[in-house]
C-alpha atoms as a PDB file:
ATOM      1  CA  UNK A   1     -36.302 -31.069 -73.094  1.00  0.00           C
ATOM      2  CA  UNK A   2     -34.785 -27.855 -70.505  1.00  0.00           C
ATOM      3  CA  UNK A   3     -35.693 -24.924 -72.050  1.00  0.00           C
ATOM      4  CA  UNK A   4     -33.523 -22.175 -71.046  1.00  0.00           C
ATOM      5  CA  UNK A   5     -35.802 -18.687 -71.756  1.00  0.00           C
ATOM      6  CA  UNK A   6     -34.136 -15.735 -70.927  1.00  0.00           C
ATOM      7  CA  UNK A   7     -35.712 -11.830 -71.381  1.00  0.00           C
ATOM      8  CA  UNK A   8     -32.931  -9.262 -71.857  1.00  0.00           C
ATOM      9  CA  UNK A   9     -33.791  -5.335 -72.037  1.00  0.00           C
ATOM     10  CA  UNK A  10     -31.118  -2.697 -72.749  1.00  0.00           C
ATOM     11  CA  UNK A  11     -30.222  -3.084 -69.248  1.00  0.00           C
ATOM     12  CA  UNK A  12     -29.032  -6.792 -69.573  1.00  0.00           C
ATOM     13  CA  UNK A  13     -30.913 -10.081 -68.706  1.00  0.00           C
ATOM     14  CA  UNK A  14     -34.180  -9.255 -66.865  1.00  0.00           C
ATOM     15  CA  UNK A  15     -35.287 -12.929 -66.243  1.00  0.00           C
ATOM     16  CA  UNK A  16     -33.817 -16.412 -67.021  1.00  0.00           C
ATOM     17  CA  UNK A  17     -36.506 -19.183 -66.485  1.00  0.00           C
ATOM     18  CA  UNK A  18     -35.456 -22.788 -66.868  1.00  0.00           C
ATOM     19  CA  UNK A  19     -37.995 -25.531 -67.333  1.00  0.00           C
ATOM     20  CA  UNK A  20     -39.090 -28.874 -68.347  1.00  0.00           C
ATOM     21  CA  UNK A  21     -36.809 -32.281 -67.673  1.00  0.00           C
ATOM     22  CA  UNK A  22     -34.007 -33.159 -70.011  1.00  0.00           C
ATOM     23  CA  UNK A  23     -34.858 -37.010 -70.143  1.00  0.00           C
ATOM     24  CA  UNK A  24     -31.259 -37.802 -71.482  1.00  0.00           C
ATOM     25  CA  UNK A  25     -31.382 -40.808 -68.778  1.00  0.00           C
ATOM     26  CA  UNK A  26     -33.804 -42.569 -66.556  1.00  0.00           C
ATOM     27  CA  UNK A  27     -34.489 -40.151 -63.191  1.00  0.00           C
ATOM     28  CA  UNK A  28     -31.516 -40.326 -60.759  1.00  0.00           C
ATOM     29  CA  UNK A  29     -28.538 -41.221 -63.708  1.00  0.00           C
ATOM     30  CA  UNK A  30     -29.544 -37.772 -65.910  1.00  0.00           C
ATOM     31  CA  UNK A  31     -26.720 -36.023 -66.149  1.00  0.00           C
ATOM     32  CA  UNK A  32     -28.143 -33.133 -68.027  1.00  0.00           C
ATOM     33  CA  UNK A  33     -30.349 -32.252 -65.704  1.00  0.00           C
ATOM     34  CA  UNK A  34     -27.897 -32.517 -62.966  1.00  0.00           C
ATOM     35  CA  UNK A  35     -25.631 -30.063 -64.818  1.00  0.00           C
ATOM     36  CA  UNK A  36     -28.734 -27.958 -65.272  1.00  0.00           C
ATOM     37  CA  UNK A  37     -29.805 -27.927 -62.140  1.00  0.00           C
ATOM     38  CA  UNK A  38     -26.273 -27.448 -59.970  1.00  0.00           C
ATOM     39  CA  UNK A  39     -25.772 -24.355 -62.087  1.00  0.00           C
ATOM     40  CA  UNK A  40     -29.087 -22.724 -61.289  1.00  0.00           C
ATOM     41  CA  UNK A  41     -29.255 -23.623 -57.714  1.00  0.00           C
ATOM     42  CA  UNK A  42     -25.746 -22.163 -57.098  1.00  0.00           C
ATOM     43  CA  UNK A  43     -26.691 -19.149 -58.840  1.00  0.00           C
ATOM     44  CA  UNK A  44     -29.902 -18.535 -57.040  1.00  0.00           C
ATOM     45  CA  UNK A  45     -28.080 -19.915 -53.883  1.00  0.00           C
ATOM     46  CA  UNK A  46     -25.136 -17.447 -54.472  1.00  0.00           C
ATOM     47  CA  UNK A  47     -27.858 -13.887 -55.522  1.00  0.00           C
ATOM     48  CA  UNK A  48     -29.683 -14.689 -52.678  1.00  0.00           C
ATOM     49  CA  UNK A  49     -26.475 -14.681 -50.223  1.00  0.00           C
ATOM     50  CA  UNK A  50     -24.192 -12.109 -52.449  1.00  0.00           C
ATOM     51  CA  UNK A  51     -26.786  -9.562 -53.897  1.00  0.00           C
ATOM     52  CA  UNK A  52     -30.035 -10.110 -51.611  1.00  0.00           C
ATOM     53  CA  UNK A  53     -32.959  -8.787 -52.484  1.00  0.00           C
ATOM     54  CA  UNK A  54     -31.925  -7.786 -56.011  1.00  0.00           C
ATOM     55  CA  UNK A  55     -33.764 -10.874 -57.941  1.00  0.00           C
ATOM     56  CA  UNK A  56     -37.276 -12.052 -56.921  1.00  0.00           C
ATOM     57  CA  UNK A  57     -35.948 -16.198 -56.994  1.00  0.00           C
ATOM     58  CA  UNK A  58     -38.390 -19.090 -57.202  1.00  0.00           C
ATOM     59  CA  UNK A  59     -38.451 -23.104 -58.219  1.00  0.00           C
ATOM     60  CA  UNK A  60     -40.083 -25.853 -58.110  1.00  0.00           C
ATOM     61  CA  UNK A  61     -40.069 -29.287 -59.731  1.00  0.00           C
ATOM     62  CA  UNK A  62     -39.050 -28.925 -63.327  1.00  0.00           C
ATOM     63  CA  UNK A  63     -39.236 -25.340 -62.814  1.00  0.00           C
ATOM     64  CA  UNK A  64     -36.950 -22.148 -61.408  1.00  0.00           C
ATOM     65  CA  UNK A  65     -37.256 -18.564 -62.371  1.00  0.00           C
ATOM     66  CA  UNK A  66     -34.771 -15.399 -62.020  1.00  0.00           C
ATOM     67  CA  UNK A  67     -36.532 -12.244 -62.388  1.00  0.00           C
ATOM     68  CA  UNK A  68     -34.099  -9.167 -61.526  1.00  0.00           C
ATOM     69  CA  UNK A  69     -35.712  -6.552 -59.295  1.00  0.00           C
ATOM     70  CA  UNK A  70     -33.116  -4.440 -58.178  1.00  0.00           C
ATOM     71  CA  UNK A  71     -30.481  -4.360 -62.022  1.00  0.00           C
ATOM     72  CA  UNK A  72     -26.697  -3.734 -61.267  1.00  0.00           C
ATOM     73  CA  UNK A  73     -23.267  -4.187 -63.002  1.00  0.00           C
ATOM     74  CA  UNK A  74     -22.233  -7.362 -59.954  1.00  0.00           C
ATOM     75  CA  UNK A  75     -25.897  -8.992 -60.708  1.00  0.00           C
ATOM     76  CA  UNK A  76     -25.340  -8.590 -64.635  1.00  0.00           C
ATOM     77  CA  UNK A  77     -21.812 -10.046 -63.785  1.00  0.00           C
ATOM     78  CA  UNK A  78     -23.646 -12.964 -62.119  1.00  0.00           C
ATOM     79  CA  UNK A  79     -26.232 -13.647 -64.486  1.00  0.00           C
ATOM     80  CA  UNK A  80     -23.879 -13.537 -67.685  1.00  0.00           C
ATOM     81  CA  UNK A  81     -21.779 -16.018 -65.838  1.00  0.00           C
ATOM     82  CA  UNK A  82     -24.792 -18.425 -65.219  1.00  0.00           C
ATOM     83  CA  UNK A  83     -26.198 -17.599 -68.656  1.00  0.00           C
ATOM     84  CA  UNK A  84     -22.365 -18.889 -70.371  1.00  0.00           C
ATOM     85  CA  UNK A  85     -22.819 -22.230 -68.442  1.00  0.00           C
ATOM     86  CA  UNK A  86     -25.545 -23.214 -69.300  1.00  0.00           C
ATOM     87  CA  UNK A  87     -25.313 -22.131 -73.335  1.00  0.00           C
ATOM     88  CA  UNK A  88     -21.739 -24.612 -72.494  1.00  0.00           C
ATOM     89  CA  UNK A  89     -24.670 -27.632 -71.383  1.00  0.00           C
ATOM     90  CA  UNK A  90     -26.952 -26.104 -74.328  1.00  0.00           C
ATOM     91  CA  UNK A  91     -23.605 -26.801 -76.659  1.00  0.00           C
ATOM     92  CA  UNK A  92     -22.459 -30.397 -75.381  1.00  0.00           C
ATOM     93  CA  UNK A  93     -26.378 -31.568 -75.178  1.00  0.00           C
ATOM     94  CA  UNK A  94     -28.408 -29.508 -77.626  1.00  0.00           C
ATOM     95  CA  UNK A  95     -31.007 -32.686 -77.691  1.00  0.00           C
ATOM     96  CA  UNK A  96     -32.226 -32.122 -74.669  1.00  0.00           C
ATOM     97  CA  UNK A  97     -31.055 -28.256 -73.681  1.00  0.00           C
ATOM     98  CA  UNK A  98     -32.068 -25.444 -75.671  1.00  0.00           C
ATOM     99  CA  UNK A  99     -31.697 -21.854 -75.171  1.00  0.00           C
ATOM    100  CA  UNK A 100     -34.255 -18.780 -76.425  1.00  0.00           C
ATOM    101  CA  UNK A 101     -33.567 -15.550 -75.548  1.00  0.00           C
ATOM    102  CA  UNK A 102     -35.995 -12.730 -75.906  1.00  0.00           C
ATOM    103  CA  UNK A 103     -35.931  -9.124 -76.681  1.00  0.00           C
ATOM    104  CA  UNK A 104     -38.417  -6.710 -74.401  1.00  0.00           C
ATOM    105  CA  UNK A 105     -38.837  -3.897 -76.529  1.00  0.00           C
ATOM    106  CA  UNK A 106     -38.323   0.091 -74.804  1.00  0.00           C
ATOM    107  CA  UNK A 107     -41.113   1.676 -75.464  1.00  0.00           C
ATOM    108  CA  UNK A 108     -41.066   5.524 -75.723  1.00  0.00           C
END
């Protein structure tokens, strides 16, 4: 199963971290995880070329990670966009996609 964790503060989403495998289909035919995967790629592909430097990006296999840096109403635009797809994959697939967001706490 994807699991889709994303941290929001007051200021909007702080980090989205995707990982795991959905395993809907043998590797290569897993359309899940191709869905998955185009939509964080092109995000992290578009921050990185749009808003540089604003979101410390990282992946691997079965792994990628969004953690903002540098918060801003375009990168909440972004992330709110990315975050709406893949709840859409999360909805058609909820099997093999699920989605857990997270509260940080402001501490006074």
């Amino acid at each position: 199963m994807i699991q889709i964790r994303t941290l929001k503060s007051a200021d909007g989403i702080i980090r989205l971290r995707i990982n795991g495998h959905a395993n809907s289909q043998e590797v290569g035919k897993d359309l899940v995880c191709a869905a998955v995967s185009g939509i964080v790629t092109g995000a992290m592909n578009a921050l990185d070329e749009i808003l540089p430097q604003t979101c410390e990006l990282s992946c691997g296999e079965g792994f990628a990670e969004i953690i903002v840096l540098e918060n801003s109403k375009d990168l909440q635009t972004v992330l709110k966009t990315v975050l709406w797809q893949l709840l859409t994959v999360e909805q058609e697939y909820p099997k093999y996609v699920k989605l857990i967001e997270e509260l940080q706490e402001v501490k006074l």
